[in-house]
PDB file of N, CA and C in Angstrom:
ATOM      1  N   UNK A   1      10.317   1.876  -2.982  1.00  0.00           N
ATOM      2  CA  UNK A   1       9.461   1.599  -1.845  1.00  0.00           C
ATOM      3  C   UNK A   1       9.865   0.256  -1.222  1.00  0.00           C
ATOM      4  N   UNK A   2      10.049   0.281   0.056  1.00  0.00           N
ATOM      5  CA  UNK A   2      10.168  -0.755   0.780  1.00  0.00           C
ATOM      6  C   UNK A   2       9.068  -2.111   0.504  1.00  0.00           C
ATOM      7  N   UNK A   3       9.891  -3.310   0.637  1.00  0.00           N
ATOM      8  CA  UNK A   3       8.161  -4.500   0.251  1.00  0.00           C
ATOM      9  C   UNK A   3       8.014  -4.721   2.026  1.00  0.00           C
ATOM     10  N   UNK A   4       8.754  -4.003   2.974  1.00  0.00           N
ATOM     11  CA  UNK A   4       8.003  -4.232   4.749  1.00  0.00           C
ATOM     12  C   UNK A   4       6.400  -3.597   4.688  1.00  0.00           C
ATOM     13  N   UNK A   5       5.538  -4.434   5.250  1.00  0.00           N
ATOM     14  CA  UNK A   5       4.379  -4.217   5.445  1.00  0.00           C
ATOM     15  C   UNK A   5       4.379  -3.099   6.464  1.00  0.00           C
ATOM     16  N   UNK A   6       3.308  -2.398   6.159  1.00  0.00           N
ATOM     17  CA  UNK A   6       3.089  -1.603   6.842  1.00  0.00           C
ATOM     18  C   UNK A   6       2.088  -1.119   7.714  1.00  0.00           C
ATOM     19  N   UNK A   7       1.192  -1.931   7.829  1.00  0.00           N
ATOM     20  CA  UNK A   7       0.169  -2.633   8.331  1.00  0.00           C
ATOM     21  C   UNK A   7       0.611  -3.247   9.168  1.00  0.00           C
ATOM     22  N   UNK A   8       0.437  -3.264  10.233  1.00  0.00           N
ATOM     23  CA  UNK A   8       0.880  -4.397  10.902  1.00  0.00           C
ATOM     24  C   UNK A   8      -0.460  -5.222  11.207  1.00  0.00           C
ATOM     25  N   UNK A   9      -1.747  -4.062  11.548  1.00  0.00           N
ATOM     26  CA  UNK A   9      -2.818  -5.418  12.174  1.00  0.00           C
ATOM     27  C   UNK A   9      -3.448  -6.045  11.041  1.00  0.00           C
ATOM     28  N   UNK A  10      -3.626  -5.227   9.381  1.00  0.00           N
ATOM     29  CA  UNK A  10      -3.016  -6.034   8.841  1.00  0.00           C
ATOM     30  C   UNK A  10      -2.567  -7.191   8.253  1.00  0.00           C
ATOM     31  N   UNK A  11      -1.534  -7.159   8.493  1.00  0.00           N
ATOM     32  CA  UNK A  11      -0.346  -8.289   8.409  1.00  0.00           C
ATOM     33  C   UNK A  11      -0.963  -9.123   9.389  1.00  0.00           C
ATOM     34  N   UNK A  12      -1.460  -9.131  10.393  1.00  0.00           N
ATOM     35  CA  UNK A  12      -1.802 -10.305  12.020  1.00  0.00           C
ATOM     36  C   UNK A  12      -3.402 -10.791  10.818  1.00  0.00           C
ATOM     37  N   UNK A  13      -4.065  -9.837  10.641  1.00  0.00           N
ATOM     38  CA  UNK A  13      -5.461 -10.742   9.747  1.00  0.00           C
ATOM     39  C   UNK A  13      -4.622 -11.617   8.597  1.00  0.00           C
ATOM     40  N   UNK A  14      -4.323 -11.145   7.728  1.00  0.00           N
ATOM     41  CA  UNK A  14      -3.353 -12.160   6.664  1.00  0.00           C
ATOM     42  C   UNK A  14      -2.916 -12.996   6.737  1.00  0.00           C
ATOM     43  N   UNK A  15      -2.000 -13.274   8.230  1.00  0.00           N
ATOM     44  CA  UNK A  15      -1.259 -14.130   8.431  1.00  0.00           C
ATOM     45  C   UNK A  15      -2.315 -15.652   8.985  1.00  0.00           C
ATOM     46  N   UNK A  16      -3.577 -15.181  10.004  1.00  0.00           N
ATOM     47  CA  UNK A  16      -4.361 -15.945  10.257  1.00  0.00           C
ATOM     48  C   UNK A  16      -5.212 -16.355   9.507  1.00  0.00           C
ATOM     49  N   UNK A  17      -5.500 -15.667   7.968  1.00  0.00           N
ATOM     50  CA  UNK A  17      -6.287 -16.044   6.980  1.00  0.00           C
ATOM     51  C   UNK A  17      -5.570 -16.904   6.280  1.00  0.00           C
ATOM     52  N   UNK A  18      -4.490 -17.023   6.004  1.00  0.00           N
ATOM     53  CA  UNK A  18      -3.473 -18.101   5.564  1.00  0.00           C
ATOM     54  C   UNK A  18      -3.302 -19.240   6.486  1.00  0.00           C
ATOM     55  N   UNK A  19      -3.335 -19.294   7.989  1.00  0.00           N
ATOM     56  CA  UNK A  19      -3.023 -20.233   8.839  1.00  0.00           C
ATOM     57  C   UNK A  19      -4.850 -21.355   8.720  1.00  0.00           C
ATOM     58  N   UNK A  20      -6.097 -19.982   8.270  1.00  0.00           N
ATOM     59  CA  UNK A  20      -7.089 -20.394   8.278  1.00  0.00           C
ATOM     60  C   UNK A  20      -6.923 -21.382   6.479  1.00  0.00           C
ATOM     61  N   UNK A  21      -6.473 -20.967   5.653  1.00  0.00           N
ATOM     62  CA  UNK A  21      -6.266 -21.526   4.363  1.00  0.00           C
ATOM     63  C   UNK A  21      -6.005 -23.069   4.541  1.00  0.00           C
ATOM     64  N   UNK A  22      -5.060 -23.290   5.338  1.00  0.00           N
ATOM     65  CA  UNK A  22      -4.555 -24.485   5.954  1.00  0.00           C
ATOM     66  C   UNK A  22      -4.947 -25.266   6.191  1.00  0.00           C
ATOM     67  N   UNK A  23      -5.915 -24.869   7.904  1.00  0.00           N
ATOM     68  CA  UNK A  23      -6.277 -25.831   8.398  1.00  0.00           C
ATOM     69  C   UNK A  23      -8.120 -25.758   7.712  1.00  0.00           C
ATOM     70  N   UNK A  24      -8.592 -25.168   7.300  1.00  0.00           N
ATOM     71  CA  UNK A  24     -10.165 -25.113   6.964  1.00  0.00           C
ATOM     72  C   UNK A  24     -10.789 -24.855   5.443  1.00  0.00           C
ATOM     73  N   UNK A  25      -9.418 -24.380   4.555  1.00  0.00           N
ATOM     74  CA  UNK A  25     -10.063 -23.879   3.112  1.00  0.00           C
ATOM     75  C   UNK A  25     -10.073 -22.382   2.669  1.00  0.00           C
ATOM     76  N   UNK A  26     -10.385 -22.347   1.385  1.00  0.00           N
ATOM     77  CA  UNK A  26      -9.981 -21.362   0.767  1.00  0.00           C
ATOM     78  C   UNK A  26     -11.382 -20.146   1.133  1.00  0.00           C
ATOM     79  N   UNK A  27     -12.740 -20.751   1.371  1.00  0.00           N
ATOM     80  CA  UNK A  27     -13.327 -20.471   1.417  1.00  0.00           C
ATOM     81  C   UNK A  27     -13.976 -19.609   2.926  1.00  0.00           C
ATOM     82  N   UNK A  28     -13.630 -20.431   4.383  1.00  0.00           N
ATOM     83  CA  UNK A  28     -13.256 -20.339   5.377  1.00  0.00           C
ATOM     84  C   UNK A  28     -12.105 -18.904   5.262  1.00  0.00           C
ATOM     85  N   UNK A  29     -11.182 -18.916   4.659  1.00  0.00           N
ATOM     86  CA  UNK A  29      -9.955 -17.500   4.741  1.00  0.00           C
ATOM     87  C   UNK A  29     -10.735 -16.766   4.649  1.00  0.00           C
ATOM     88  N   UNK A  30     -11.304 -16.711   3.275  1.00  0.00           N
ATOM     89  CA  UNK A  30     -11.906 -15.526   2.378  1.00  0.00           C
ATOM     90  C   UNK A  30     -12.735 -15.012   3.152  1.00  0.00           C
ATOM     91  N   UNK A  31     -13.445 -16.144   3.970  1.00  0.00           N
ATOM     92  CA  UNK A  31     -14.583 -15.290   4.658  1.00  0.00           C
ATOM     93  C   UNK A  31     -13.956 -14.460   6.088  1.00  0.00           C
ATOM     94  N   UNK A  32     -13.124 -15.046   6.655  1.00  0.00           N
ATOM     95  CA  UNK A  32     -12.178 -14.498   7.432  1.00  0.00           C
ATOM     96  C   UNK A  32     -11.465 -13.166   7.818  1.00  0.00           C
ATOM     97  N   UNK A  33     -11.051 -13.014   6.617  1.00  0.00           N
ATOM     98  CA  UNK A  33     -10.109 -11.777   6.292  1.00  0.00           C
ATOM     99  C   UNK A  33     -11.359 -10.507   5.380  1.00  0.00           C
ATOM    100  N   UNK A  34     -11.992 -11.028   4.396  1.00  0.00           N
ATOM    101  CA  UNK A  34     -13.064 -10.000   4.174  1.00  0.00           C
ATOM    102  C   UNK A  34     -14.079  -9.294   5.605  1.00  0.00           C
ATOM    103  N   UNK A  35     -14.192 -10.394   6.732  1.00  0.00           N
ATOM    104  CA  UNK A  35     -14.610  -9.565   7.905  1.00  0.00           C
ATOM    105  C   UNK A  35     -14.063  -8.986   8.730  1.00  0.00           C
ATOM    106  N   UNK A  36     -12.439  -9.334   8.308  1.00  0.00           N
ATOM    107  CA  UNK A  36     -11.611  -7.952   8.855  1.00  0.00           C
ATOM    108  C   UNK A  36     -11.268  -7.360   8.138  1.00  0.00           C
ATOM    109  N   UNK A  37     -11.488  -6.587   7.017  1.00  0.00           N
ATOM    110  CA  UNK A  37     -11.569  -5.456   6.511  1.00  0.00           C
ATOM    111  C   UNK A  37      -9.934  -5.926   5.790  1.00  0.00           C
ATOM    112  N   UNK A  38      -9.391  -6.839   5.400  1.00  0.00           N
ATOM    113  CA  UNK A  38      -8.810  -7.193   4.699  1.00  0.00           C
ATOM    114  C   UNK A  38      -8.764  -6.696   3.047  1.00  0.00           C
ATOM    115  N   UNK A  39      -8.461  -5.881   2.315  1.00  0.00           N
ATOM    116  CA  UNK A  39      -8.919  -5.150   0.979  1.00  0.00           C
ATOM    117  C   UNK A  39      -8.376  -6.730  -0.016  1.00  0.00           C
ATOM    118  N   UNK A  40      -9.975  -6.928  -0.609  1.00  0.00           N
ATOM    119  CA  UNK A  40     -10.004  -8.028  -1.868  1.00  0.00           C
ATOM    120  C   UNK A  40      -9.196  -8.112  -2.616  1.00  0.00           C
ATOM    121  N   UNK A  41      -7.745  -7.381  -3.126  1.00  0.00           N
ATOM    122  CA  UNK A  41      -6.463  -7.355  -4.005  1.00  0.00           C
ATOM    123  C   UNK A  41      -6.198  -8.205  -3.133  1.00  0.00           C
ATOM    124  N   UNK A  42      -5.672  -7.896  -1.704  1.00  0.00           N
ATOM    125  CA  UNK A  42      -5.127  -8.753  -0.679  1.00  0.00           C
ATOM    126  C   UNK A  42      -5.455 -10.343  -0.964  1.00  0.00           C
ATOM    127  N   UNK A  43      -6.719 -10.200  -0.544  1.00  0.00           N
ATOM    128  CA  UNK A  43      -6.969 -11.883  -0.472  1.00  0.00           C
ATOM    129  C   UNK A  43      -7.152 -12.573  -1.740  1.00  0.00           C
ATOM    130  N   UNK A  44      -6.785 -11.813  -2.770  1.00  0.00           N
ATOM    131  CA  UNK A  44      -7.031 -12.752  -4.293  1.00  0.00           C
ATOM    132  C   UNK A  44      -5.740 -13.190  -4.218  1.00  0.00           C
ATOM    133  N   UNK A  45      -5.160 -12.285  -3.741  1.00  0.00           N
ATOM    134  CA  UNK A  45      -3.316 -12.749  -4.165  1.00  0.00           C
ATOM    135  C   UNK A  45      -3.000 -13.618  -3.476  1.00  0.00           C
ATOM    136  N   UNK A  46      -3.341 -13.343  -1.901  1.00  0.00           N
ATOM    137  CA  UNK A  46      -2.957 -14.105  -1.008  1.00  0.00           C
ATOM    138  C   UNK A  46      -3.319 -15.982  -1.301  1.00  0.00           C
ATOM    139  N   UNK A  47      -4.558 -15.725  -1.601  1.00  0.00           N
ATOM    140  CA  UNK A  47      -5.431 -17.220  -1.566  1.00  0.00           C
ATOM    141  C   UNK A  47      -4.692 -17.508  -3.102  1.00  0.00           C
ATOM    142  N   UNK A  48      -4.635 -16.872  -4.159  1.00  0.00           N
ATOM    143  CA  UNK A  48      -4.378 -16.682  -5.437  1.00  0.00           C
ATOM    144  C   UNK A  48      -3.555 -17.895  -5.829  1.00  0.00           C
ATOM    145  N   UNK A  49      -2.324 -16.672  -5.285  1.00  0.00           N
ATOM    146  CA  UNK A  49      -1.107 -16.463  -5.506  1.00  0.00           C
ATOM    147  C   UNK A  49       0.418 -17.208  -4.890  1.00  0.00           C
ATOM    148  N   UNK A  50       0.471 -18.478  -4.103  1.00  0.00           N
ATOM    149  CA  UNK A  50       0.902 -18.443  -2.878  1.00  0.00           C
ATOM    150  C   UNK A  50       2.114 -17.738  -3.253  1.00  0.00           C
ATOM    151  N   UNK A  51       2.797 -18.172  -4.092  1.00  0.00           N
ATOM    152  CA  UNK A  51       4.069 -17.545  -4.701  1.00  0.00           C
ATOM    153  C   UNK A  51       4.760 -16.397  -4.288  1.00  0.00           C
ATOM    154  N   UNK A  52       3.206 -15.475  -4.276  1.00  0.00           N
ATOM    155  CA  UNK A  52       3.784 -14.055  -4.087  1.00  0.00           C
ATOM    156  C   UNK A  52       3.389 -13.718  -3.014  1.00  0.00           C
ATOM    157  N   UNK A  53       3.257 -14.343  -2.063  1.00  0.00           N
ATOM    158  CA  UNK A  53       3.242 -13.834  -0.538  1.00  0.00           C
ATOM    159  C   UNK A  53       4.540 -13.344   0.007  1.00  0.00           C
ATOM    160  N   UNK A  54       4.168 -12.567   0.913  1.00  0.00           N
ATOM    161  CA  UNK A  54       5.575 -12.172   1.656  1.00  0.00           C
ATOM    162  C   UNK A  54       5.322 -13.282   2.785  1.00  0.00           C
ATOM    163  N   UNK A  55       7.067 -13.197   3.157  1.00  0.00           N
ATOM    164  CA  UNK A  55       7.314 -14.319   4.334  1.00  0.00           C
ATOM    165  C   UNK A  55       6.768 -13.794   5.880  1.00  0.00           C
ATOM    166  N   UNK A  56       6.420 -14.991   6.098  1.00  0.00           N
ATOM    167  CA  UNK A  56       5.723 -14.960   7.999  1.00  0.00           C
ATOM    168  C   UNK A  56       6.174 -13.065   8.331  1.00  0.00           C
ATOM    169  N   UNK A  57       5.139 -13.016   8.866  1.00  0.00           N
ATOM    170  CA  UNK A  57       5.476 -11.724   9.686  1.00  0.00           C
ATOM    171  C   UNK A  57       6.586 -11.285  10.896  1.00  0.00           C
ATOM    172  N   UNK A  58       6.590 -13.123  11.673  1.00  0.00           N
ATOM    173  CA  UNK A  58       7.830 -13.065  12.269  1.00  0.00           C
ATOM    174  C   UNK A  58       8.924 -13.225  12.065  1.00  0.00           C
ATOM    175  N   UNK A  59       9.337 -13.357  10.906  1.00  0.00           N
ATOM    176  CA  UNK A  59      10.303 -14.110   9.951  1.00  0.00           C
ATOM    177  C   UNK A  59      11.656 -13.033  10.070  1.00  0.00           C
ATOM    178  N   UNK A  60      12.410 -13.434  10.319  1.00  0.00           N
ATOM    179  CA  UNK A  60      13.509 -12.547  10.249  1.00  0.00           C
ATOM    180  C   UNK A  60      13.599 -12.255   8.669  1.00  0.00           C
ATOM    181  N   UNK A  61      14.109 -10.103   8.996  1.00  0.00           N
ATOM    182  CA  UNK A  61      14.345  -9.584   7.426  1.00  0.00           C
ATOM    183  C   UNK A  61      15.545 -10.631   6.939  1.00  0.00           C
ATOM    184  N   UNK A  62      16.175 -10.484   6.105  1.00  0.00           N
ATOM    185  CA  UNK A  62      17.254 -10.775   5.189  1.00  0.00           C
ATOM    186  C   UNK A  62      17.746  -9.463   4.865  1.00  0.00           C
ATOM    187  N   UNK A  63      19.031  -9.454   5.090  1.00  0.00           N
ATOM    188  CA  UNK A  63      20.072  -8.252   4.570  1.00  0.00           C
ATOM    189  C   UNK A  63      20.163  -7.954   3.269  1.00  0.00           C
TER     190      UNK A  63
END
């Protein structure tokens, strides 16, 4: 299985729940992305995990 998201809108909540991680807290994301229907695996890992995030959505693939 491919690791490309497949989600894309998604991928656009994630990416702003992380940009929200940033500038406002962990707490601020969580609440963020759980009101867009963001599924809670998602945001444990995401907020979790940084490690295992996938790169920016705009991010060029790698070959």
């Amino acid at each position: 299985m491919s690791d490309t998201r497949y989600n894309q809108q998604l991928a656009v909540q994630v990416d702003k729940g992380i940009e929200l991680l940033a500038q406002m807290g962990a707490a601020n994301a969580w609440i963020y992305m759980q009101s867009n229907q963001v599924p809670r695996s998602v945001i444990l890992r995401v907020l979790a995990y940084p490690e295992q995030r996938r790169r920016h959505s705009s991010s060029p693939s790698l070959h």
